[in-house]
PDB file of N, CA and C in Angstrom:
ATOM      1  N   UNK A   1       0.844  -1.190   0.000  1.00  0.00           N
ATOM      2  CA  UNK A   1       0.000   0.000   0.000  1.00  0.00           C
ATOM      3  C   UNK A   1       0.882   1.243   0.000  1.00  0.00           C
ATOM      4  N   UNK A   2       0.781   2.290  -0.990  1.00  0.00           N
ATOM      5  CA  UNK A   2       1.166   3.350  -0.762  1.00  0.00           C
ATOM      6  C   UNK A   2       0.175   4.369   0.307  1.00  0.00           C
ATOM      7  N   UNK A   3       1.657   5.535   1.219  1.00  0.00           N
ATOM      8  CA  UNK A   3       1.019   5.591   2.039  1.00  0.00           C
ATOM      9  C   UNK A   3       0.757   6.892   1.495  1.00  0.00           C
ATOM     10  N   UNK A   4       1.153   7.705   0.419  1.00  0.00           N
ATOM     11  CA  UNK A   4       0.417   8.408   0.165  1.00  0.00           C
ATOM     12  C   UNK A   4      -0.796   8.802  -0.400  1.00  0.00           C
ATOM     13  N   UNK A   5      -1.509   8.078  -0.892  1.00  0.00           N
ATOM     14  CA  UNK A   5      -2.421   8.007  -1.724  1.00  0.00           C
ATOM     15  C   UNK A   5      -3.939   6.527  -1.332  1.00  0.00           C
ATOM     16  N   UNK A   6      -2.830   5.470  -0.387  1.00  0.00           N
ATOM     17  CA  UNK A   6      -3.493   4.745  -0.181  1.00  0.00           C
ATOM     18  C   UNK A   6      -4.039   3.759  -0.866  1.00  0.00           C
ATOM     19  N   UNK A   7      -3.497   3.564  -2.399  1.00  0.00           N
ATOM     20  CA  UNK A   7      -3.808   2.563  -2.954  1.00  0.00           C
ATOM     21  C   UNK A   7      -2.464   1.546  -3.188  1.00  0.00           C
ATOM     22  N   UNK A   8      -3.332   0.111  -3.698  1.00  0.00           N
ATOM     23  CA  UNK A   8      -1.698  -0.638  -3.762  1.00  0.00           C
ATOM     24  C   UNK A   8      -0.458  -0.091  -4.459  1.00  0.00           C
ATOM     25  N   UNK A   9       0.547  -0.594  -4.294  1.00  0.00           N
ATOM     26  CA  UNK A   9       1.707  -0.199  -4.872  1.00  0.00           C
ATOM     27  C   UNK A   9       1.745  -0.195  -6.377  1.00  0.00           C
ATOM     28  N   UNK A  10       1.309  -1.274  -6.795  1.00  0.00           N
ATOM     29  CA  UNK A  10       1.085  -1.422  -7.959  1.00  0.00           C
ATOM     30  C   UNK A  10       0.388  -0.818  -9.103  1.00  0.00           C
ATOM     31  N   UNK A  11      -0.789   0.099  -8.627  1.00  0.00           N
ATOM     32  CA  UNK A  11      -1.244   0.657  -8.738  1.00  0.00           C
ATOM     33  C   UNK A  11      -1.658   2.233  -8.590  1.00  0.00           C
ATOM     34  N   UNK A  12      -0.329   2.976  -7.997  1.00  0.00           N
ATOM     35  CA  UNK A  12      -0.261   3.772  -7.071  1.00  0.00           C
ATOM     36  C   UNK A  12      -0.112   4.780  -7.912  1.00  0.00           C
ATOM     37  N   UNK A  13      -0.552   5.953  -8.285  1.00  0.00           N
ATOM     38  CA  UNK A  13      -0.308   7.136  -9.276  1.00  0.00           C
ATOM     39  C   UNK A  13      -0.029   8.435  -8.566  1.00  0.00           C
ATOM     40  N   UNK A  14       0.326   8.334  -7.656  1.00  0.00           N
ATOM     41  CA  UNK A  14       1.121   9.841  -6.843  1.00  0.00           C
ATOM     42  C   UNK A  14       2.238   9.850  -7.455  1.00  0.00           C
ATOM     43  N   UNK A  15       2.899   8.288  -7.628  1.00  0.00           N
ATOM     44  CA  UNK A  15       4.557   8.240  -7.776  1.00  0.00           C
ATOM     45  C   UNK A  15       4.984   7.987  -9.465  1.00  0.00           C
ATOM     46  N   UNK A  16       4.408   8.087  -9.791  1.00  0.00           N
ATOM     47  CA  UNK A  16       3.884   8.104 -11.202  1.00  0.00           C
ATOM     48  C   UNK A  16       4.613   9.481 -11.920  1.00  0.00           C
ATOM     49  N   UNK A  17       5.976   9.416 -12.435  1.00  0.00           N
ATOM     50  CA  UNK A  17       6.596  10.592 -12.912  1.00  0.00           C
ATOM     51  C   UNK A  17       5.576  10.741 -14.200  1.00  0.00           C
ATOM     52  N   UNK A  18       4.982  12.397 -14.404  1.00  0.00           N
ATOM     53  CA  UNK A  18       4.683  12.422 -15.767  1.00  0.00           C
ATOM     54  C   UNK A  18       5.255  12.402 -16.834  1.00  0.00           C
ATOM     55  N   UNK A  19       5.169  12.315 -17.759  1.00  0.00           N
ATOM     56  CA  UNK A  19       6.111  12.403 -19.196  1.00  0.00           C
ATOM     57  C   UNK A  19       5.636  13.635 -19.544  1.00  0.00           C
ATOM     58  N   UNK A  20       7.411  14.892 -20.034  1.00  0.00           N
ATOM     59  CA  UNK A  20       7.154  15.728 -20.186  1.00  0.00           C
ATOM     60  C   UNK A  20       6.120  15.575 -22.260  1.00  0.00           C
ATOM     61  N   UNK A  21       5.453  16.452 -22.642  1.00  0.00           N
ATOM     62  CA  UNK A  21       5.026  17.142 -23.372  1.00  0.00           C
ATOM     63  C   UNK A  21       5.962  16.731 -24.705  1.00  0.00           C
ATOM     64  N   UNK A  22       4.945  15.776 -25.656  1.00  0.00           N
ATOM     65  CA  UNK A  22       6.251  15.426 -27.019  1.00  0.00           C
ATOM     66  C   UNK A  22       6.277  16.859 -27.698  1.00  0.00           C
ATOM     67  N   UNK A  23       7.606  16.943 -28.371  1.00  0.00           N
ATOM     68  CA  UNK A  23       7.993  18.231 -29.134  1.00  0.00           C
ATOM     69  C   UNK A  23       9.313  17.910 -29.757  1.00  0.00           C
ATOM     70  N   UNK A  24      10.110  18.703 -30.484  1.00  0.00           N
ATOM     71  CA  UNK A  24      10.639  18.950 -31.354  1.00  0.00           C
ATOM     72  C   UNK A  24      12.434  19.080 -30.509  1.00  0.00           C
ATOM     73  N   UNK A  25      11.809  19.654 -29.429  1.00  0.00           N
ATOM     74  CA  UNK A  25      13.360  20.135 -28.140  1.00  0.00           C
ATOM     75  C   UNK A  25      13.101  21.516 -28.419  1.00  0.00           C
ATOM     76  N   UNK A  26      12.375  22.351 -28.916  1.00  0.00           N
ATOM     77  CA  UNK A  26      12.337  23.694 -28.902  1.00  0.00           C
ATOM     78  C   UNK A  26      11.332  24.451 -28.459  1.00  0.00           C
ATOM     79  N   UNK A  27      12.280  25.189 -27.612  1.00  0.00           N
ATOM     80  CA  UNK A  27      10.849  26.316 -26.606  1.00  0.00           C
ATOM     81  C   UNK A  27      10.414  26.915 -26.980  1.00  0.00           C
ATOM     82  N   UNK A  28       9.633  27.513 -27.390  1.00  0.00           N
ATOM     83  CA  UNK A  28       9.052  28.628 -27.673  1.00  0.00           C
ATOM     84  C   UNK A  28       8.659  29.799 -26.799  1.00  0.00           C
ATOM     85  N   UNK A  29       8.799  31.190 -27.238  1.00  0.00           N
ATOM     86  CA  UNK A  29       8.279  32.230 -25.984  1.00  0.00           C
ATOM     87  C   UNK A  29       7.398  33.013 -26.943  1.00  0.00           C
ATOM     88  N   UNK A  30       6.076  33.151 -26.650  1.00  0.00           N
ATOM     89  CA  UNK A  30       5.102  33.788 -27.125  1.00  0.00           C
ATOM     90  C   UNK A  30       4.632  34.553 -26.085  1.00  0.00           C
ATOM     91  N   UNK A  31       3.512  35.381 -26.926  1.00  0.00           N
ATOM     92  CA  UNK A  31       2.784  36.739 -25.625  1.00  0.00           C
ATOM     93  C   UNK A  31       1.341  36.338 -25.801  1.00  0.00           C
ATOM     94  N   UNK A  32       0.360  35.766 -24.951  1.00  0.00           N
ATOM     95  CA  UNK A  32      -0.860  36.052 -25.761  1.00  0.00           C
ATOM     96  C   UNK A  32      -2.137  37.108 -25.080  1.00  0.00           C
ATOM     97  N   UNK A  33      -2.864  37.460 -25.039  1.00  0.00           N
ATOM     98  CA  UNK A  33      -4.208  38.644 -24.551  1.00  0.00           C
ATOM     99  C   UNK A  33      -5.792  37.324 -24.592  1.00  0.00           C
ATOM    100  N   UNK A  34      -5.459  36.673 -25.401  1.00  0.00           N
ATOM    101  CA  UNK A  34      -7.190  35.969 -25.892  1.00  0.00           C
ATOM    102  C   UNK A  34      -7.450  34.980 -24.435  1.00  0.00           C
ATOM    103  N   UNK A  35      -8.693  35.724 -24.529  1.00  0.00           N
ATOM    104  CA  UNK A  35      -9.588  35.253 -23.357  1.00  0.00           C
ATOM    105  C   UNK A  35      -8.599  35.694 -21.641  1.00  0.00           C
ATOM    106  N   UNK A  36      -8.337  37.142 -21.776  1.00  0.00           N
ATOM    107  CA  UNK A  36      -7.835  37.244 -20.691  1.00  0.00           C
ATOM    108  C   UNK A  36      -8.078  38.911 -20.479  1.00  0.00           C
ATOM    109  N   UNK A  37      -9.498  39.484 -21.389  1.00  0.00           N
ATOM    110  CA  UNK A  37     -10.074  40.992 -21.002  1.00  0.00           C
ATOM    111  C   UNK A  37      -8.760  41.961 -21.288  1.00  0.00           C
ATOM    112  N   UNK A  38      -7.854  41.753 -22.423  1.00  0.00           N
ATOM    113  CA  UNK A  38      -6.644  42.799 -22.781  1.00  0.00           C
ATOM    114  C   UNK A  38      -5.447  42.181 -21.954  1.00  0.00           C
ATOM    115  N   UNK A  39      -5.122  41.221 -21.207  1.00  0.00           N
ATOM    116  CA  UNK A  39      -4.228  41.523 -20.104  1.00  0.00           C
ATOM    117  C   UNK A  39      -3.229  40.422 -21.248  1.00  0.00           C
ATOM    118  N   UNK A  40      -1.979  41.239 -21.355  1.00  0.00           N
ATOM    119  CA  UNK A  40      -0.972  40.306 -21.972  1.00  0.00           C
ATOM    120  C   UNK A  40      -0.433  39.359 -20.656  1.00  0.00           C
ATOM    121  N   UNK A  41       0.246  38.258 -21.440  1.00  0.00           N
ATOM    122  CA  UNK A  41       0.723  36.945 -20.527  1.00  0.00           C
ATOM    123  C   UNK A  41       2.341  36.096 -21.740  1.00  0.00           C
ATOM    124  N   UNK A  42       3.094  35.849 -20.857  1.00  0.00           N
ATOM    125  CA  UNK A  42       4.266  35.153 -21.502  1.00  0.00           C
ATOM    126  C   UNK A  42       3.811  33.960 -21.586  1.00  0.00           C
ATOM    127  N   UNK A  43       3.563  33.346 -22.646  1.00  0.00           N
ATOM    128  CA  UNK A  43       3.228  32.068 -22.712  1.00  0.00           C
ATOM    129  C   UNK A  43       4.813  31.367 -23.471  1.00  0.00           C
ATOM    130  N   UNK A  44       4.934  30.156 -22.266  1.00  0.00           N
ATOM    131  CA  UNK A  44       6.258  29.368 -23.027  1.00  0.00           C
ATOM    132  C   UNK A  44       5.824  28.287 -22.827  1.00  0.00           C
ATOM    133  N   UNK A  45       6.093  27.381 -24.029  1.00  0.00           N
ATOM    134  CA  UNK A  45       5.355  25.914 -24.648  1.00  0.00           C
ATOM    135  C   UNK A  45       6.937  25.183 -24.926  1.00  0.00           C
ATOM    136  N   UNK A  46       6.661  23.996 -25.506  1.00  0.00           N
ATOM    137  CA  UNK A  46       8.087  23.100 -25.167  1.00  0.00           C
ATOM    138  C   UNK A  46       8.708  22.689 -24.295  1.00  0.00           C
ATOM    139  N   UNK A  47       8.861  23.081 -23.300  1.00  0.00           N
ATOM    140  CA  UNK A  47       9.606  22.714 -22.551  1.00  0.00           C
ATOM    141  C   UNK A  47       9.433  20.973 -21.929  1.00  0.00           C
ATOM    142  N   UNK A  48      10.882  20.651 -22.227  1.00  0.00           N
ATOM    143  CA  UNK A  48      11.260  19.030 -21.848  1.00  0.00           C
ATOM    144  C   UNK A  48      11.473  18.720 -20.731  1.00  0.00           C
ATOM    145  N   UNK A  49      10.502  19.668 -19.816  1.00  0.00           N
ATOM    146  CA  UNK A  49      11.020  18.873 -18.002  1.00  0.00           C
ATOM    147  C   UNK A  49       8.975  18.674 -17.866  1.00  0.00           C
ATOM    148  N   UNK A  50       8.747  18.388 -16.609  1.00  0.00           N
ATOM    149  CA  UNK A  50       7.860  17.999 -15.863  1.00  0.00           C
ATOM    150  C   UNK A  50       8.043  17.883 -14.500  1.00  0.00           C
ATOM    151  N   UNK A  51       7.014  17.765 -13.830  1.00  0.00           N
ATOM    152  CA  UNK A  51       6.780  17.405 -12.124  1.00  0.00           C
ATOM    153  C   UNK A  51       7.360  18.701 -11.257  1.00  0.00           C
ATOM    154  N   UNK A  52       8.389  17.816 -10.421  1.00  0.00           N
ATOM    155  CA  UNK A  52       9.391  19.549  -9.934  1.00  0.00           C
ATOM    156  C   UNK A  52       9.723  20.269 -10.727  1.00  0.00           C
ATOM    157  N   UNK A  53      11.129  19.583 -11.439  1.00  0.00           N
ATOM    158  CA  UNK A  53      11.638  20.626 -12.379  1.00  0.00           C
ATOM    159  C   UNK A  53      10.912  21.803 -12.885  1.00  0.00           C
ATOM    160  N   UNK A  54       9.920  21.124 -13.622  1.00  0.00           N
ATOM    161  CA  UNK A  54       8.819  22.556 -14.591  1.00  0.00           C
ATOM    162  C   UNK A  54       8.675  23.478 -12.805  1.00  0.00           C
ATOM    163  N   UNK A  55       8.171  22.901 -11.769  1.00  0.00           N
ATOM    164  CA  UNK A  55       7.766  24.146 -11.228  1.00  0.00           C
ATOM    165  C   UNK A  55       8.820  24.622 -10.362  1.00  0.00           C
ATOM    166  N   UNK A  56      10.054  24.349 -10.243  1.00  0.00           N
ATOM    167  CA  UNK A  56      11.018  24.767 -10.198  1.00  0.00           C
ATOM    168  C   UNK A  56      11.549  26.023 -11.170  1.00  0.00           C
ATOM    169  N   UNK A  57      11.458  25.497 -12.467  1.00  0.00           N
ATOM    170  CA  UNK A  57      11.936  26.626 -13.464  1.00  0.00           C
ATOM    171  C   UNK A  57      10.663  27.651 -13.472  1.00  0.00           C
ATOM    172  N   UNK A  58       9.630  27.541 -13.234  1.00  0.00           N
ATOM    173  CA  UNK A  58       8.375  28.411 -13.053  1.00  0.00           C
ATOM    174  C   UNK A  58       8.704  29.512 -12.113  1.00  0.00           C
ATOM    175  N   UNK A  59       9.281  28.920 -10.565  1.00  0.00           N
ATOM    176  CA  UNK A  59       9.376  30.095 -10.071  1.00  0.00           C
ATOM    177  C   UNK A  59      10.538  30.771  -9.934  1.00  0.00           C
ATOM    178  N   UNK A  60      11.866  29.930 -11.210  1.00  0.00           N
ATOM    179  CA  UNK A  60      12.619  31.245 -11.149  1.00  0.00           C
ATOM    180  C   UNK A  60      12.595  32.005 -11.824  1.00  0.00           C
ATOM    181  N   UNK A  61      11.589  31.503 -13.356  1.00  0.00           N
ATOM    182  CA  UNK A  61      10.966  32.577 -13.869  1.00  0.00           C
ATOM    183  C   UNK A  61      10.278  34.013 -13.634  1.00  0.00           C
ATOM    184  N   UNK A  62       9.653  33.576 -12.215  1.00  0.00           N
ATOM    185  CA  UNK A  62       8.505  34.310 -11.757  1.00  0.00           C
ATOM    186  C   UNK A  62       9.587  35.790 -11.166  1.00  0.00           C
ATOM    187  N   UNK A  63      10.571  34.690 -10.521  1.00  0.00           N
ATOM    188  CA  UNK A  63      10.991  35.565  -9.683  1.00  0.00           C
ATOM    189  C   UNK A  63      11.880  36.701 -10.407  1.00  0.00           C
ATOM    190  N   UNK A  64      12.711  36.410 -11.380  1.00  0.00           N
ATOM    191  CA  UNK A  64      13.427  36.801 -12.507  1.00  0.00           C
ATOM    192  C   UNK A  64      12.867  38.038 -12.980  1.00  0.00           C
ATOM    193  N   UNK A  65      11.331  37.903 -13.810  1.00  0.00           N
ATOM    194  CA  UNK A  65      10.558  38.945 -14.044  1.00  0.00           C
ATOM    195  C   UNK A  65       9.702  39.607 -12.888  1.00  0.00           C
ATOM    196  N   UNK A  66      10.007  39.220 -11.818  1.00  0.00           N
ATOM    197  CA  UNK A  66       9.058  39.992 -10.437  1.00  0.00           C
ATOM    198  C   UNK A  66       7.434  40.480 -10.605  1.00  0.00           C
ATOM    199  N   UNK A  67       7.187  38.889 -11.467  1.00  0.00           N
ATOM    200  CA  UNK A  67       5.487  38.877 -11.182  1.00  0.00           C
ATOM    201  C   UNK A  67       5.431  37.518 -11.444  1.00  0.00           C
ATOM    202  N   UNK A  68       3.968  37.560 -11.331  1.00  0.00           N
ATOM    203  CA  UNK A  68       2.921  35.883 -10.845  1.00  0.00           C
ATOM    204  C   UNK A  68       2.871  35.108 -12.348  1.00  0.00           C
ATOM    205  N   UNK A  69       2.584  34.088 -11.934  1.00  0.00           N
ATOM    206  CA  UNK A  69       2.128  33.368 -13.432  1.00  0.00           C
ATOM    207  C   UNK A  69       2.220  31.707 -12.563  1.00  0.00           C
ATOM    208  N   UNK A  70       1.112  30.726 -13.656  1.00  0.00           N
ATOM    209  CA  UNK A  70       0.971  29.561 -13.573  1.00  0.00           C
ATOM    210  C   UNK A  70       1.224  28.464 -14.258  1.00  0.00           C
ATOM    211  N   UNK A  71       1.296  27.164 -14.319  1.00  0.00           N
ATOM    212  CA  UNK A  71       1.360  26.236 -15.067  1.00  0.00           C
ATOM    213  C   UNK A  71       0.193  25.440 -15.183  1.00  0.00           C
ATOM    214  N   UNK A  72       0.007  25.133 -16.626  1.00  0.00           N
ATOM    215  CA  UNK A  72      -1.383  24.722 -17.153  1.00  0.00           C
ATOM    216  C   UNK A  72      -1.388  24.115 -18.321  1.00  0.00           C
ATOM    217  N   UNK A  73      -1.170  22.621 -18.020  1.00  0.00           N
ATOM    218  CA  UNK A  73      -0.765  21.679 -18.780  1.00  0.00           C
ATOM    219  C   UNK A  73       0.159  21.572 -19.254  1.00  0.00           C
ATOM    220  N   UNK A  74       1.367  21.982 -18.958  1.00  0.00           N
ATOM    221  CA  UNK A  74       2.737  21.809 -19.284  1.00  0.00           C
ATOM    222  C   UNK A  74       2.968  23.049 -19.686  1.00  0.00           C
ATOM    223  N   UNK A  75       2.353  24.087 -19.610  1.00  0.00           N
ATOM    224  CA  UNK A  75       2.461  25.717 -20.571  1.00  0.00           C
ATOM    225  C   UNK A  75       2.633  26.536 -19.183  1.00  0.00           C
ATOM    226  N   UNK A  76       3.982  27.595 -19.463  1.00  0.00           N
ATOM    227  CA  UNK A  76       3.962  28.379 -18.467  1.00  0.00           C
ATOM    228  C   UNK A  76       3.537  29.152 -19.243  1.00  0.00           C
ATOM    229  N   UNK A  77       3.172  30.225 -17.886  1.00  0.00           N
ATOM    230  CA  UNK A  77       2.259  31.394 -18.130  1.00  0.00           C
ATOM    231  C   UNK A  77       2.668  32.516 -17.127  1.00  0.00           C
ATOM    232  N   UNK A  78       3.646  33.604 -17.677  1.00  0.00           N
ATOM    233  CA  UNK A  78       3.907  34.333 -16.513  1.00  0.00           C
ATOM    234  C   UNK A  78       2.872  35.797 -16.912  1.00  0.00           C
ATOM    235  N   UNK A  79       2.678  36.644 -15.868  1.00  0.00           N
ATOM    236  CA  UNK A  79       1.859  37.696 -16.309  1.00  0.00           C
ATOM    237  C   UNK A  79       3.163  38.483 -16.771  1.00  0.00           C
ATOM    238  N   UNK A  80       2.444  39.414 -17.300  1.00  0.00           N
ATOM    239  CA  UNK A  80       3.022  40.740 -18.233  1.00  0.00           C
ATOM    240  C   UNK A  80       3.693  40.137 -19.316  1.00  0.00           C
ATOM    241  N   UNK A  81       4.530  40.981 -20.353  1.00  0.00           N
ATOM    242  CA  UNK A  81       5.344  40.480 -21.366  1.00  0.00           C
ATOM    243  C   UNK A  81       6.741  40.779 -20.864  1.00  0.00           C
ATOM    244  N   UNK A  82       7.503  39.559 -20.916  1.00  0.00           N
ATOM    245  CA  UNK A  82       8.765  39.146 -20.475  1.00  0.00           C
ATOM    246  C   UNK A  82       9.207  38.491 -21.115  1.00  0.00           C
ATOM    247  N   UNK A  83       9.105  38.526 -22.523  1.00  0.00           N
ATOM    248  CA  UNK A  83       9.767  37.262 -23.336  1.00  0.00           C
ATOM    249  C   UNK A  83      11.054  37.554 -23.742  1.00  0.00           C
ATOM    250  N   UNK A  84      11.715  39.012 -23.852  1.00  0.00           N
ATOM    251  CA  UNK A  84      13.220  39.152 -24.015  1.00  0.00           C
ATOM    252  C   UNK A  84      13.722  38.458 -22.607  1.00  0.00           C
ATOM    253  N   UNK A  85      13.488  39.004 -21.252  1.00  0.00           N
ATOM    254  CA  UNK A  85      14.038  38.328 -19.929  1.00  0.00           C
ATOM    255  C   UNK A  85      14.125  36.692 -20.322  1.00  0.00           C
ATOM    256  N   UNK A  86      12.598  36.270 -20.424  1.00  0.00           N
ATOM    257  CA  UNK A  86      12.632  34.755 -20.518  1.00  0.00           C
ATOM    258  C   UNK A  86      13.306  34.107 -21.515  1.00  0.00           C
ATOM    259  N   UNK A  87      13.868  34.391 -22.522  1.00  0.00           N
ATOM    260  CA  UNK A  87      14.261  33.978 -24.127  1.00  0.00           C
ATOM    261  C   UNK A  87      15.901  33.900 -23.222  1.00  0.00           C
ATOM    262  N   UNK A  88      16.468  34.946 -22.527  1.00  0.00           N
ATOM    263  CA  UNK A  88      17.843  35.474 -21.835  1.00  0.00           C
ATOM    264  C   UNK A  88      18.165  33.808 -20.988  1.00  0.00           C
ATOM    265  N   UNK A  89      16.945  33.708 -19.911  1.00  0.00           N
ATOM    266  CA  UNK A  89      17.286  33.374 -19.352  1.00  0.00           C
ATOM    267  C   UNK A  89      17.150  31.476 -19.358  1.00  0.00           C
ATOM    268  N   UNK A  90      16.279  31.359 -20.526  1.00  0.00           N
ATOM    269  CA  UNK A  90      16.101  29.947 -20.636  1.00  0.00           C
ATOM    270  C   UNK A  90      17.151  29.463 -21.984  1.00  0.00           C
ATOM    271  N   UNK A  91      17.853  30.376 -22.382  1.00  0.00           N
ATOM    272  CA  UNK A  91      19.280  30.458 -23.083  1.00  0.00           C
ATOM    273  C   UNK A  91      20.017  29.562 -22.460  1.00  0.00           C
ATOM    274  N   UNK A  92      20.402  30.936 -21.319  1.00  0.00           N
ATOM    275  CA  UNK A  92      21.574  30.480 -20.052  1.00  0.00           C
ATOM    276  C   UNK A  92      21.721  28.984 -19.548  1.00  0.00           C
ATOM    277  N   UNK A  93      20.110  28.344 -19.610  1.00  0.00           N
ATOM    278  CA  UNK A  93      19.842  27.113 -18.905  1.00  0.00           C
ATOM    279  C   UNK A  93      20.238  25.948 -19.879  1.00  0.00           C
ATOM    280  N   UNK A  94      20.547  26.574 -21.073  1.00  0.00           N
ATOM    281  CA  UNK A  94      20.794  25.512 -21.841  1.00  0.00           C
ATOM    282  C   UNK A  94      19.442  24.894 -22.828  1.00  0.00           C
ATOM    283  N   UNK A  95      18.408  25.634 -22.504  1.00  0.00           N
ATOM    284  CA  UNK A  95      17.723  24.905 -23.959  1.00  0.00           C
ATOM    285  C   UNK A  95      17.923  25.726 -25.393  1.00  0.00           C
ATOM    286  N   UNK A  96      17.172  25.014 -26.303  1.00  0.00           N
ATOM    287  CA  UNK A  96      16.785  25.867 -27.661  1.00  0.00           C
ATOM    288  C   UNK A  96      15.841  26.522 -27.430  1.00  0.00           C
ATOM    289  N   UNK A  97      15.690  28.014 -27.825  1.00  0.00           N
ATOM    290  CA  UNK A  97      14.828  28.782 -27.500  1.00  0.00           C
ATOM    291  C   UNK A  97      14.699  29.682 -29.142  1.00  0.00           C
ATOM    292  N   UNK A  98      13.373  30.270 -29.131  1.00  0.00           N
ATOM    293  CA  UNK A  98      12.717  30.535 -30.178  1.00  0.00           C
ATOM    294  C   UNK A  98      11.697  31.128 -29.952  1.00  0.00           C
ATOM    295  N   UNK A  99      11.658  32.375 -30.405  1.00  0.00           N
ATOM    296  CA  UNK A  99      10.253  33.718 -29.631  1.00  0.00           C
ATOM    297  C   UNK A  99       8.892  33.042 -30.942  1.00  0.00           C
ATOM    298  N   UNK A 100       8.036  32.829 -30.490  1.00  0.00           N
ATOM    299  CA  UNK A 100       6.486  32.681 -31.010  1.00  0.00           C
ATOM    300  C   UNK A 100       6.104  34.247 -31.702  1.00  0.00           C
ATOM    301  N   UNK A 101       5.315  34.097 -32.863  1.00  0.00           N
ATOM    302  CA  UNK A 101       4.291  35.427 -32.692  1.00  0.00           C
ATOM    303  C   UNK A 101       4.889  36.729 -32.972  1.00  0.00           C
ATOM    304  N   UNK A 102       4.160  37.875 -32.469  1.00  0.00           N
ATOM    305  CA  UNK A 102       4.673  39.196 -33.377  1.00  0.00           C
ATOM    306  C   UNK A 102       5.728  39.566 -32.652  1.00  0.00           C
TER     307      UNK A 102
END
């Protein structure tokens, strides 16, 4: 029995690493407004981590550009437009990076 979740071991999906998001190996950094009443948002897609990692790199994103944002289905989402910062800094980390959009 797992004791987190309480079902058999065998069966147990807490411990269950997700598989990151199939893609190409390239990030993308886009801006988008739709369905959010005007408010721009950094949207970055690709990315080859999951579980911690992704929300690990989420909040040094967050913290980097010194505002909020979420993860939502493998898509970060920081508020405001930060995609020169984020493009800088997910460089540094070593992926392929590639700005989305206008």
């Amino acid at each position: 029995m797992c004791p987190s979740c309480g079902k058999a071991s065998g069966s147990c999906i807490c411990r269950q690493k997700c598989q990151p998001p199939p893609g190409n190996g390239l990030v993308r950094v886009g801006r988008e407004t739709k369905g959010r009443k005007g408010k721009g948002v950094t949207v970055i897609t690709g990315i080859p981590l999951s579980g911690e990692d992704l929300k690990t790199l989420a909040k040094k994103l967050k913290q980097k550009c010194g505002s909020g944002g979420t993860i939502k289905n493998g898509i970060l989402e920081i508020q405001g437009d930060h995609r020169d910062e984020i493009v800088k800094v997910l460089k540094l980390q070593g992926f392929q990076v590639k700005r989305s959009g206008g």
